[in-house]
N, C-alpha and C. Protein backbone atom coordinates (compact mmCIF):
# COMPACT_ATOMS: atom_id res chain seq x y z
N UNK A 1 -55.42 -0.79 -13.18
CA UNK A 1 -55.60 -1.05 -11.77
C UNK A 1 -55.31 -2.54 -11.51
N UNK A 2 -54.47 -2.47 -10.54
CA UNK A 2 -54.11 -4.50 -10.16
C UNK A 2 -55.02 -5.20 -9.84
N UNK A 3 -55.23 -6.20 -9.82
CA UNK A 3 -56.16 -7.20 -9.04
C UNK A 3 -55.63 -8.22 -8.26
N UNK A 4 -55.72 -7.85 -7.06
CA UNK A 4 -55.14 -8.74 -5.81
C UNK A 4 -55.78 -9.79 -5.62
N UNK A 5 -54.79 -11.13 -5.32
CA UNK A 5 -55.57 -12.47 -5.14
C UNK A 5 -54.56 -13.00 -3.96
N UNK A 6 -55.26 -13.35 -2.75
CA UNK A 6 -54.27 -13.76 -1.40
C UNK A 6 -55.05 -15.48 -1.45
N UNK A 7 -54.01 -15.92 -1.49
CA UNK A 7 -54.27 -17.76 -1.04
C UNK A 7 -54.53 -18.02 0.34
N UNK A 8 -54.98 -18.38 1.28
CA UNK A 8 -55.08 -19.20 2.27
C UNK A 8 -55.30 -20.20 2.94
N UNK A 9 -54.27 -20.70 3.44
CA UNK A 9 -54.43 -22.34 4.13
C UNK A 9 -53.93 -22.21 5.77
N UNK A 10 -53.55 -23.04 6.32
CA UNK A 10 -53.44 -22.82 7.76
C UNK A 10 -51.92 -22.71 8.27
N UNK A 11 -51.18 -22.77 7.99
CA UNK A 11 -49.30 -22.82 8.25
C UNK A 11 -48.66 -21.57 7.18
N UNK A 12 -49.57 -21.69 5.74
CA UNK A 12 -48.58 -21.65 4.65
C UNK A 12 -47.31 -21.62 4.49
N UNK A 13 -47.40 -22.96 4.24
CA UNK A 13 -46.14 -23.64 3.70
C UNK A 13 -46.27 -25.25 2.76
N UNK A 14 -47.78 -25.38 2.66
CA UNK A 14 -48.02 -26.30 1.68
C UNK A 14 -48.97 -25.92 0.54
N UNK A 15 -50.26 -25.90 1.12
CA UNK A 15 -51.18 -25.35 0.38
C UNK A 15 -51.52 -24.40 -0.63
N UNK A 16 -51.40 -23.09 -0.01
CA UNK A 16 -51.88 -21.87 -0.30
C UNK A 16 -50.52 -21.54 -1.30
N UNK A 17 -49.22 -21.92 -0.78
CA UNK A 17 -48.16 -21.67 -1.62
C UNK A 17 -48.15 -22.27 -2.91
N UNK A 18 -48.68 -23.38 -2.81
CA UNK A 18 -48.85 -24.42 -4.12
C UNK A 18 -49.78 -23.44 -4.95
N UNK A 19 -50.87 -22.89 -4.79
CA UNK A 19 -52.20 -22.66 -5.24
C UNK A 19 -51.29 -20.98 -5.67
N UNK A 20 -50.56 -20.34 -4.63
CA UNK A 20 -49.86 -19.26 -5.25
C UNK A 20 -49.23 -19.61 -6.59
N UNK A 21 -48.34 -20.35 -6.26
CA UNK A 21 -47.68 -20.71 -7.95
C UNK A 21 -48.22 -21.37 -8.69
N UNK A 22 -49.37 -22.20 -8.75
CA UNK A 22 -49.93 -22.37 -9.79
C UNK A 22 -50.80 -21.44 -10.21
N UNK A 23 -51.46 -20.38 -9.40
CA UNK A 23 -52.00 -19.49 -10.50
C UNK A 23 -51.25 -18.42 -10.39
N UNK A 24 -49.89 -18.22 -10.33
CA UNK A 24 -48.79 -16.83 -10.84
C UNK A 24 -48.72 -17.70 -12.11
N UNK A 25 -48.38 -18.72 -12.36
CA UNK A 25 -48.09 -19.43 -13.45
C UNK A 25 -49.51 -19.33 -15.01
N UNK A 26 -50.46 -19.39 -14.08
CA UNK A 26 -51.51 -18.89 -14.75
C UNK A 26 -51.97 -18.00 -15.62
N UNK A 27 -51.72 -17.07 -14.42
CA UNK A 27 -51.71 -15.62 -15.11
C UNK A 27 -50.50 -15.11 -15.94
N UNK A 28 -49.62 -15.59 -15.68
CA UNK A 28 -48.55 -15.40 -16.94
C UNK A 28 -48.52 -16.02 -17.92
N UNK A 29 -49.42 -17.34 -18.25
CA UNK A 29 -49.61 -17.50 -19.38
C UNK A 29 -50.65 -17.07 -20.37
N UNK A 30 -51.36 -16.16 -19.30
CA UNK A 30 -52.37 -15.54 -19.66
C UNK A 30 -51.66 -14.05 -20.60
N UNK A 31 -51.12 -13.39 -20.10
CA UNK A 31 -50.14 -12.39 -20.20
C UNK A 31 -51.07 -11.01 -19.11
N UNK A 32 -51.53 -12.19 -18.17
CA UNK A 32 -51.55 -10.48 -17.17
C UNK A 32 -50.73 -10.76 -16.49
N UNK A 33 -49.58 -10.99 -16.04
CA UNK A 33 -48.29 -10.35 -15.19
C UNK A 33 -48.95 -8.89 -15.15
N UNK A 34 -48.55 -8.17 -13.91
CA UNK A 34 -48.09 -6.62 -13.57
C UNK A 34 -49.82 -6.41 -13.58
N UNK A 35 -51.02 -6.92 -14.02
CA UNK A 35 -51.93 -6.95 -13.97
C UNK A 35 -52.75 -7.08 -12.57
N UNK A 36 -52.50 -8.81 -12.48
CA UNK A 36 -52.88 -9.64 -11.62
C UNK A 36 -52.13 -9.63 -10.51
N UNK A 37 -51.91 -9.92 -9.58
CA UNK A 37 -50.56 -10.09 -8.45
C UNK A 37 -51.31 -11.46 -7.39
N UNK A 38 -50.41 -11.97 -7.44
CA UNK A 38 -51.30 -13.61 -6.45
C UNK A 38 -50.29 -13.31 -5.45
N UNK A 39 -50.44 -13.57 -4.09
CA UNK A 39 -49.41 -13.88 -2.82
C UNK A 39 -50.34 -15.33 -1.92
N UNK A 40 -49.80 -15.36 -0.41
CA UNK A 40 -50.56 -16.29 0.15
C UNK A 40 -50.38 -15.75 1.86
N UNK A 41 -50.91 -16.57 2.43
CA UNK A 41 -50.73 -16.34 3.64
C UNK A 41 -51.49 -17.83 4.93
N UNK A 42 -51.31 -17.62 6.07
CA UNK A 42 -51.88 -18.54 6.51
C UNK A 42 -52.56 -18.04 7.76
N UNK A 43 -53.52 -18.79 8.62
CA UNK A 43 -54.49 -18.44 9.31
C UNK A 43 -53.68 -18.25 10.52
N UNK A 44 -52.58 -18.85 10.75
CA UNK A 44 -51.91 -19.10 11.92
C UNK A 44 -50.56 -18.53 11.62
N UNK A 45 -49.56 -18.61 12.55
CA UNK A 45 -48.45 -17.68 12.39
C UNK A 45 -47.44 -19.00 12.86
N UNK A 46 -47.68 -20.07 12.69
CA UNK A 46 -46.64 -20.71 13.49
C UNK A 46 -45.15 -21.09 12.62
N UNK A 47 -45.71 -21.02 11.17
CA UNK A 47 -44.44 -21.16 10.27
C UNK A 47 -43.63 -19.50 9.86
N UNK A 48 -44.52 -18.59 10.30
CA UNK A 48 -44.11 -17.14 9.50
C UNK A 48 -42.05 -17.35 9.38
N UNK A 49 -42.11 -17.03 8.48
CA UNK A 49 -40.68 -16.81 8.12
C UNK A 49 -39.56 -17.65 7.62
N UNK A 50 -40.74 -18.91 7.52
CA UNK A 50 -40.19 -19.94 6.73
C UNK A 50 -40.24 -20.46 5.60
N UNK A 51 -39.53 -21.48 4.62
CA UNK A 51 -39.99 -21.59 3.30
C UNK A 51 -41.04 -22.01 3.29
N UNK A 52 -41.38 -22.94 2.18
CA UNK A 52 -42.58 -23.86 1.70
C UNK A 52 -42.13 -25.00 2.14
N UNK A 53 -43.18 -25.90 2.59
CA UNK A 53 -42.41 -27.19 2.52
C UNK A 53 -41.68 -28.32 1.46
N UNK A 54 -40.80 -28.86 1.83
CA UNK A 54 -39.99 -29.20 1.12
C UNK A 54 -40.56 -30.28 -0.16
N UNK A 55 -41.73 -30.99 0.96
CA UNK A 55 -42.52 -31.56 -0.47
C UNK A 55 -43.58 -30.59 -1.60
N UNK A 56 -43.95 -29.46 -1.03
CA UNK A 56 -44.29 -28.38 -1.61
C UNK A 56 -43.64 -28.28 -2.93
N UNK A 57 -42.63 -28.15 -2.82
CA UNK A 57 -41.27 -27.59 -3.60
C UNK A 57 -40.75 -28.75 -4.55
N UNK A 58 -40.89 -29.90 -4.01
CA UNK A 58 -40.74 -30.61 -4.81
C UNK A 58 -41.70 -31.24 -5.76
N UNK A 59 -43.00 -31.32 -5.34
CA UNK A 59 -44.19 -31.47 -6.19
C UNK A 59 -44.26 -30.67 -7.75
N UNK A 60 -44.34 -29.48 -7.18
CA UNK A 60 -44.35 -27.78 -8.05
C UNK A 60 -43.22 -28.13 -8.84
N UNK A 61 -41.80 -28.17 -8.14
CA UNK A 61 -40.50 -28.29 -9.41
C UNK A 61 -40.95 -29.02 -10.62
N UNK A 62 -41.06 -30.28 -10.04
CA UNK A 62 -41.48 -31.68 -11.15
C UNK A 62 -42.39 -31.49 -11.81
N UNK A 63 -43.38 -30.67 -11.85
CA UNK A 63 -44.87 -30.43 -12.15
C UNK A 63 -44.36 -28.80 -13.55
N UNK A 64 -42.92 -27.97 -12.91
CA UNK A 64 -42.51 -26.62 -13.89
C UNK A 64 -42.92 -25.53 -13.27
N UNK A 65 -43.37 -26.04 -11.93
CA UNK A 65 -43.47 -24.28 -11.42
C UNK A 65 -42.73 -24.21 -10.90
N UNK A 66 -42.43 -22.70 -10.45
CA UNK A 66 -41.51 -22.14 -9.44
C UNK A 66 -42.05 -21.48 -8.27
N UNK A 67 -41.15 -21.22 -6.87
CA UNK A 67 -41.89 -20.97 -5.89
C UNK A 67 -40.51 -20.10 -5.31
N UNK A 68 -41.06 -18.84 -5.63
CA UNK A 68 -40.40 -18.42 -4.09
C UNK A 68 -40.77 -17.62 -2.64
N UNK A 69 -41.01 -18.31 -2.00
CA UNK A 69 -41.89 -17.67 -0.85
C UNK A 69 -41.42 -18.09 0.65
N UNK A 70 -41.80 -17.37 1.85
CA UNK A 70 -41.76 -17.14 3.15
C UNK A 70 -43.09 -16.78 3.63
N UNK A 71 -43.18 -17.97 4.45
CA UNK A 71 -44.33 -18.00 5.21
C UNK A 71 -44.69 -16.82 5.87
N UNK A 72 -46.29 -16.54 5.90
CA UNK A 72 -46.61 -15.69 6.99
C UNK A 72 -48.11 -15.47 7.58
N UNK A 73 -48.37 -14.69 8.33
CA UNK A 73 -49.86 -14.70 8.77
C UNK A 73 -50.60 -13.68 7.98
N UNK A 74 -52.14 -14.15 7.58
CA UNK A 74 -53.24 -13.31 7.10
C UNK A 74 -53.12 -12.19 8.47
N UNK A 75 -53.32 -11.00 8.05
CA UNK A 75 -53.38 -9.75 8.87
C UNK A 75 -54.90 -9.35 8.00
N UNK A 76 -55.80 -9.35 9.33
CA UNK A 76 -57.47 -8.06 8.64
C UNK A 76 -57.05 -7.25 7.98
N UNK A 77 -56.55 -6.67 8.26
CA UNK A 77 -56.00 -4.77 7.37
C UNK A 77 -55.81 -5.51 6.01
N UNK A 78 -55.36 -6.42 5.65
CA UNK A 78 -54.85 -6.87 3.86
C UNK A 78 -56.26 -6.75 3.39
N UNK A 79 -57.63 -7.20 3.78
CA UNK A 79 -58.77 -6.74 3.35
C UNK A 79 -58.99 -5.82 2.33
N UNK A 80 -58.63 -4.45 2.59
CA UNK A 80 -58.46 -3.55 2.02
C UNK A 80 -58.04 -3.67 0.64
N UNK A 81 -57.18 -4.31 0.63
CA UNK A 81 -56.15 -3.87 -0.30
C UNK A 81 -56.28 -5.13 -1.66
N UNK A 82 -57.05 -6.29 -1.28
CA UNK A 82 -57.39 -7.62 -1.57
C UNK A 82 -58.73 -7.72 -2.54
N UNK A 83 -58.72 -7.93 -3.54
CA UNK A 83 -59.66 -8.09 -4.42
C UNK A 83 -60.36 -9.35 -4.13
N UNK A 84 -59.74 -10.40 -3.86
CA UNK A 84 -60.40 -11.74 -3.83
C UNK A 84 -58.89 -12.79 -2.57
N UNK A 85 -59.85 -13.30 -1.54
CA UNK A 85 -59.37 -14.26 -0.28
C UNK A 85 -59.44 -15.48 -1.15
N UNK A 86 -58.88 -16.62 -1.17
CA UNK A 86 -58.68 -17.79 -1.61
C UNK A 86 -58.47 -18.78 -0.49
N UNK A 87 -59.64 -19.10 -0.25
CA UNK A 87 -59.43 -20.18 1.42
C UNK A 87 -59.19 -21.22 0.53
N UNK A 88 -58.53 -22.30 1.26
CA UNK A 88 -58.27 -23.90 1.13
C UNK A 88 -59.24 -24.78 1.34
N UNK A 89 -60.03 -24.60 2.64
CA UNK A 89 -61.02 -25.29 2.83
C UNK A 89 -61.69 -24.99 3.83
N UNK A 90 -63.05 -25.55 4.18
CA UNK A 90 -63.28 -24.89 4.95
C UNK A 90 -63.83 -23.91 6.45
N UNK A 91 -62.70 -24.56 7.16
CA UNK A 91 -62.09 -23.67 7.89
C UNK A 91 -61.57 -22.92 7.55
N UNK A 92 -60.54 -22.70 6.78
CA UNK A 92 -59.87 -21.34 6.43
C UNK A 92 -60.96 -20.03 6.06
N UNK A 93 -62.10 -20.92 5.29
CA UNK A 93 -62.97 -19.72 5.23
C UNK A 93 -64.05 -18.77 5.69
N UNK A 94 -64.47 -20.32 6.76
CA UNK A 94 -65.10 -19.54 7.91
C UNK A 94 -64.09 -18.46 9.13
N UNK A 95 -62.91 -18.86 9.69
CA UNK A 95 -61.75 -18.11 9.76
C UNK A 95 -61.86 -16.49 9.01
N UNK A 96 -61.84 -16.64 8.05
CA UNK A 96 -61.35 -15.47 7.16
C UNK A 96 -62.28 -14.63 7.52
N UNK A 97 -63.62 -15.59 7.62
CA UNK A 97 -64.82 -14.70 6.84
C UNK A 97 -65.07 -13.72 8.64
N UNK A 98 -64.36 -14.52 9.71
CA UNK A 98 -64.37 -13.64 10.91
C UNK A 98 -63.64 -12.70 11.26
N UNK A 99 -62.37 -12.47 10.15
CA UNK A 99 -61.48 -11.83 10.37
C UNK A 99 -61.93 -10.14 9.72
N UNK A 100 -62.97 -10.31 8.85
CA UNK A 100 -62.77 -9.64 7.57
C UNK A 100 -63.83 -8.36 8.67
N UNK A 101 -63.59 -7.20 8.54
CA UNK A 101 -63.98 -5.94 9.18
C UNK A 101 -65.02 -5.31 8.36
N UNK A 102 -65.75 -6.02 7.61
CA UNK A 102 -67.10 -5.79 6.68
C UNK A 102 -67.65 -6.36 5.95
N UNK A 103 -68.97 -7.12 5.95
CA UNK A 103 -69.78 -7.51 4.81
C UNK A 103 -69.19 -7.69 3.72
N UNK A 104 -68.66 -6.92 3.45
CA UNK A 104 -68.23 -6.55 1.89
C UNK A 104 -67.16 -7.09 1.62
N UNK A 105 -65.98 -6.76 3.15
CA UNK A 105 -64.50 -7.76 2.85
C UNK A 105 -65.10 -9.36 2.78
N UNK A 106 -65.87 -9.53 3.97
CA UNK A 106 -66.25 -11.14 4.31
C UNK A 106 -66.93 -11.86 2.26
N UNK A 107 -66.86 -10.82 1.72
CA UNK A 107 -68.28 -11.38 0.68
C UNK A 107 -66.74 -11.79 -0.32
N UNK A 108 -65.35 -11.06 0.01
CA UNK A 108 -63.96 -11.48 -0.78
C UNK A 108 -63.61 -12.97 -0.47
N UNK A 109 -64.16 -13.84 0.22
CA UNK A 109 -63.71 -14.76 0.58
C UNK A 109 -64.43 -15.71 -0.08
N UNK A 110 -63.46 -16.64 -0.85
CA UNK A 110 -64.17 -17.99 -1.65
C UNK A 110 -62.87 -19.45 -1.25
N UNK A 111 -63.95 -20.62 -1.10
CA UNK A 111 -63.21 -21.12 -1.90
C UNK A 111 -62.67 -21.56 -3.13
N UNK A 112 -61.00 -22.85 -2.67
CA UNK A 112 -60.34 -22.22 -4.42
C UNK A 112 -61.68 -23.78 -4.94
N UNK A 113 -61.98 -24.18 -4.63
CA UNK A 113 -62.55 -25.32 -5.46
C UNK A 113 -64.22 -24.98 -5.67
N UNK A 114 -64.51 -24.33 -5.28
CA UNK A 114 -65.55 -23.37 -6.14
C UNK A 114 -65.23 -23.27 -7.49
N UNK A 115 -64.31 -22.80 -7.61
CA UNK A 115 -64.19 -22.31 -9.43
C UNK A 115 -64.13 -23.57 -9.84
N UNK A 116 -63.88 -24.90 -9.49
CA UNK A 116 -63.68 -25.56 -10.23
C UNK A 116 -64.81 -26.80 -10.68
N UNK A 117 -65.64 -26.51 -11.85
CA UNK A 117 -66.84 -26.88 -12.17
C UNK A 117 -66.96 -28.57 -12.05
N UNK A 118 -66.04 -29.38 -12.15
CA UNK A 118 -66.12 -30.72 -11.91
C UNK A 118 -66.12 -31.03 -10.53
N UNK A 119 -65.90 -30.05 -9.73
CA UNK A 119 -65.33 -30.49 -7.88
C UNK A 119 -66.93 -30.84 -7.31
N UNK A 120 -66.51 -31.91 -6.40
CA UNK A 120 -68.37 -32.11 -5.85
C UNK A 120 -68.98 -30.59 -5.27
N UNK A 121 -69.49 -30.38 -4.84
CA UNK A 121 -70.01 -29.02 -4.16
C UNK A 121 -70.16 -30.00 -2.92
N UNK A 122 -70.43 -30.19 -2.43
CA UNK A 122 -71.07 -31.51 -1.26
C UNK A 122 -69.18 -31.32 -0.43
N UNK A 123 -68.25 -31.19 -0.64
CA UNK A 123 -66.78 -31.33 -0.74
C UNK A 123 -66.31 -30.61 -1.13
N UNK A 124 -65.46 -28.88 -0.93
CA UNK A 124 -64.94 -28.53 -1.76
C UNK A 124 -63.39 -28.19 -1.34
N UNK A 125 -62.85 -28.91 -0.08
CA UNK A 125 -62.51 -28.40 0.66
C UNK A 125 -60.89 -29.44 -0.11
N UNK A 126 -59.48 -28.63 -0.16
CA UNK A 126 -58.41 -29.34 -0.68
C UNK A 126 -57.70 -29.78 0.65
N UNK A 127 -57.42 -31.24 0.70
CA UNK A 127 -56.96 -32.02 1.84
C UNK A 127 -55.94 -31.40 2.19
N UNK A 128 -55.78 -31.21 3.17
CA UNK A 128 -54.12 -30.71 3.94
C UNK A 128 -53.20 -32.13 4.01
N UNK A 129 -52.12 -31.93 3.29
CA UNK A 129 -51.56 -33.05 2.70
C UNK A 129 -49.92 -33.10 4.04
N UNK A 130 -49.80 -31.88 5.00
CA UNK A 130 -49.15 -31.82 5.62
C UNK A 130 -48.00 -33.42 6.30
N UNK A 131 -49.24 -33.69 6.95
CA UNK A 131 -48.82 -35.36 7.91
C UNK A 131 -49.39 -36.48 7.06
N UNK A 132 -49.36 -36.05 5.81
CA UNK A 132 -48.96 -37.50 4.54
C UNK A 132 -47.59 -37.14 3.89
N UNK A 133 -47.90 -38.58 2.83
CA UNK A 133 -46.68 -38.34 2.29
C UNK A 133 -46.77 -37.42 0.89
N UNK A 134 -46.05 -37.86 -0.04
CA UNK A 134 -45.97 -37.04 -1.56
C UNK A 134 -47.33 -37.04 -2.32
N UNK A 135 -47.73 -38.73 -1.91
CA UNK A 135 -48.62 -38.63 -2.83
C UNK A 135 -49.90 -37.73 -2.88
N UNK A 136 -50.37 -37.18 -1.36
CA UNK A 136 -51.18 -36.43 -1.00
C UNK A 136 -50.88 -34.82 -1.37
N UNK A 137 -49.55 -34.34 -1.70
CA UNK A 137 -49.38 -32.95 -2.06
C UNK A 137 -49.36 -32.92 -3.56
N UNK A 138 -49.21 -34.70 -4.56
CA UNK A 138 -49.83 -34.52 -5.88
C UNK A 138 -51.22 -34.49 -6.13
N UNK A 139 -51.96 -34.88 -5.01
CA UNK A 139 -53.38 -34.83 -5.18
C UNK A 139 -53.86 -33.33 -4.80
N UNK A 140 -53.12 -32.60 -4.15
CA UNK A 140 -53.37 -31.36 -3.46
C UNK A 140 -52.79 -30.52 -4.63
N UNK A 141 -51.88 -31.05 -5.55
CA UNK A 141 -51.76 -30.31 -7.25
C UNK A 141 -52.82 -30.28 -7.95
N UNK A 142 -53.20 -31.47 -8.21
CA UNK A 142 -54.19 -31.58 -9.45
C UNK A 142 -55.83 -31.22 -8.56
N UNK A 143 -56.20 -30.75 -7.66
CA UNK A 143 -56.98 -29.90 -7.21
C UNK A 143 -57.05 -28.55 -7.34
N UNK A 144 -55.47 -28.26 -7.22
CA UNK A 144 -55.17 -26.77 -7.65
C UNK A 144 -55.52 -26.42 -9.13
N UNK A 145 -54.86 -27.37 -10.12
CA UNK A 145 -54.38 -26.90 -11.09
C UNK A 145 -56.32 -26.96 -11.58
N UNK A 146 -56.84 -27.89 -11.47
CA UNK A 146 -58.35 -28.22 -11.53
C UNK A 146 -58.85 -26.86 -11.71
N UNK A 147 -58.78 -26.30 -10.15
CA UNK A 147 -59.82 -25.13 -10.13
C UNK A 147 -58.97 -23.87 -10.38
N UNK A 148 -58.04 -23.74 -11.09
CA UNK A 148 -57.10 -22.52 -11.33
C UNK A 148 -57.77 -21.93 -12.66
N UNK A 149 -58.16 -22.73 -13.85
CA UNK A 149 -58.92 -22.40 -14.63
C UNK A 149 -60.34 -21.72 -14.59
N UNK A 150 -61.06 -21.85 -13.75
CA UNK A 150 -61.87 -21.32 -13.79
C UNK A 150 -61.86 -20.27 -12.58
N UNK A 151 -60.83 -20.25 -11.79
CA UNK A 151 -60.43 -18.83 -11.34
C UNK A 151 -59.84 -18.12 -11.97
N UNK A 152 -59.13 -18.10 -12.55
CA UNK A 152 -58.76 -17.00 -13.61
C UNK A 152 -59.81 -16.44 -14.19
N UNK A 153 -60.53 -17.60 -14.91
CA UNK A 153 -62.00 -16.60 -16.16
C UNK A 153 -62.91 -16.03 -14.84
N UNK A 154 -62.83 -16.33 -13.86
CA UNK A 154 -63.92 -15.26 -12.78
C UNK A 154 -62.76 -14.32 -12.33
N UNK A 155 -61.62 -13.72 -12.40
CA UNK A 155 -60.58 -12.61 -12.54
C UNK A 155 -61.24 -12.05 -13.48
N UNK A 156 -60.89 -12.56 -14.50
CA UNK A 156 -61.27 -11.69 -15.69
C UNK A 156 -62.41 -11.07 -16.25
N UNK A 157 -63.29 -11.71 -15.13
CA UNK A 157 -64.76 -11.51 -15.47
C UNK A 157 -65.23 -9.93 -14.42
N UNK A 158 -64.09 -10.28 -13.35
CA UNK A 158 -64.76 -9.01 -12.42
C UNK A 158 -63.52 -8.03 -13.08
N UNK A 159 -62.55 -8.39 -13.56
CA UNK A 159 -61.66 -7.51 -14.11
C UNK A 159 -62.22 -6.22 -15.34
N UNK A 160 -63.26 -6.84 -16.12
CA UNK A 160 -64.14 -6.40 -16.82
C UNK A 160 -63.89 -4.95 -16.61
N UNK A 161 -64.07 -3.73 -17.25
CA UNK A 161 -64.36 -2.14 -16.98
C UNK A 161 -63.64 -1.49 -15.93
N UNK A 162 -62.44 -2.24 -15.79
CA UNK A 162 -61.27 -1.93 -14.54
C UNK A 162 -60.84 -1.03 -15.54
N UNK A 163 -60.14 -0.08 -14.93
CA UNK A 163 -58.99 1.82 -15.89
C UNK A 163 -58.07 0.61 -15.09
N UNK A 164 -57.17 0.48 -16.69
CA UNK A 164 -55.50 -0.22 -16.54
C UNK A 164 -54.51 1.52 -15.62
């Protein structure tokens, strides 16, 4: 059985895309490919149908990931189908957590810097690096890559007694 993981930030086209390919990258070094499945989405629809941004893309290249994606909007109905919401910060997760059509969807929603045991709790929220320059979408990496580790071992942890 798959385990769905949706990223969210507010445009996607910086954030949530970054946080997509660093943990597709993840999980394939893990060897759950075809397992796991990561996508992203954003709270708003104003980029749908566009790439990542270009410093996105260039951060990730230099860094060895790859990205291929087109923007689009979180739709409620993905609920369903979604093992675990991945807000950015948070707004995205209070957002989500209004979108979600049950207790139970709303309880899918984390943020990504939760998993990550060094992040303040007081702060967990990854800067929208949008209207900066580069150096803010390398700091918006090594946040990702931070808490990607310990999202994966909480995958694997609810993955537990899943029928492949």
């Amino acid at each position: 059985m798959t385990y769905r993981v949706c990223f969210v930030c507010t445009g996607n086209i910086c954030r949530s895309p970054m946080a997509e390919a660093v943990f597709h990258a993840r999980v394939a070094e893990a060897g759950l490919e075809g397992v796991v499945e990561t996508d992203s989405a954003g709270t708003g629809g104003w980029h749908e149908g566009e790439g990542a941004d270009p410093r996105t893309v260039a951060v990730l290249e230099e860094h060895g990931y790859g990205l291929d994606h087109t923007a689009r909007q979180f739709q409620p109905s993905w609920f369903a189908d979604l093992d675990l919401v991945v807000a950015l910060d948070a707004g995205h997760l209070r957002a989500l957590r209004r979108l979600a059509p049950t207790e139970q969807d709303a309880a899918k929603v984390r943020l990504l810097r939760s998993f990550d045991p060094a992040a303040d709790s007081g702060d967990l929220d990854v800067p929208d690096p949008y209207y900066g320059g580069l150096d803010g979408f390398g700091e918006c990496l090594d946040m990702v890559e931070a808490a990607s580790t310990g999202l994966l071992a909480a995958v694997r942890e609810q993955m537990k007694g899943r029928v492949a």
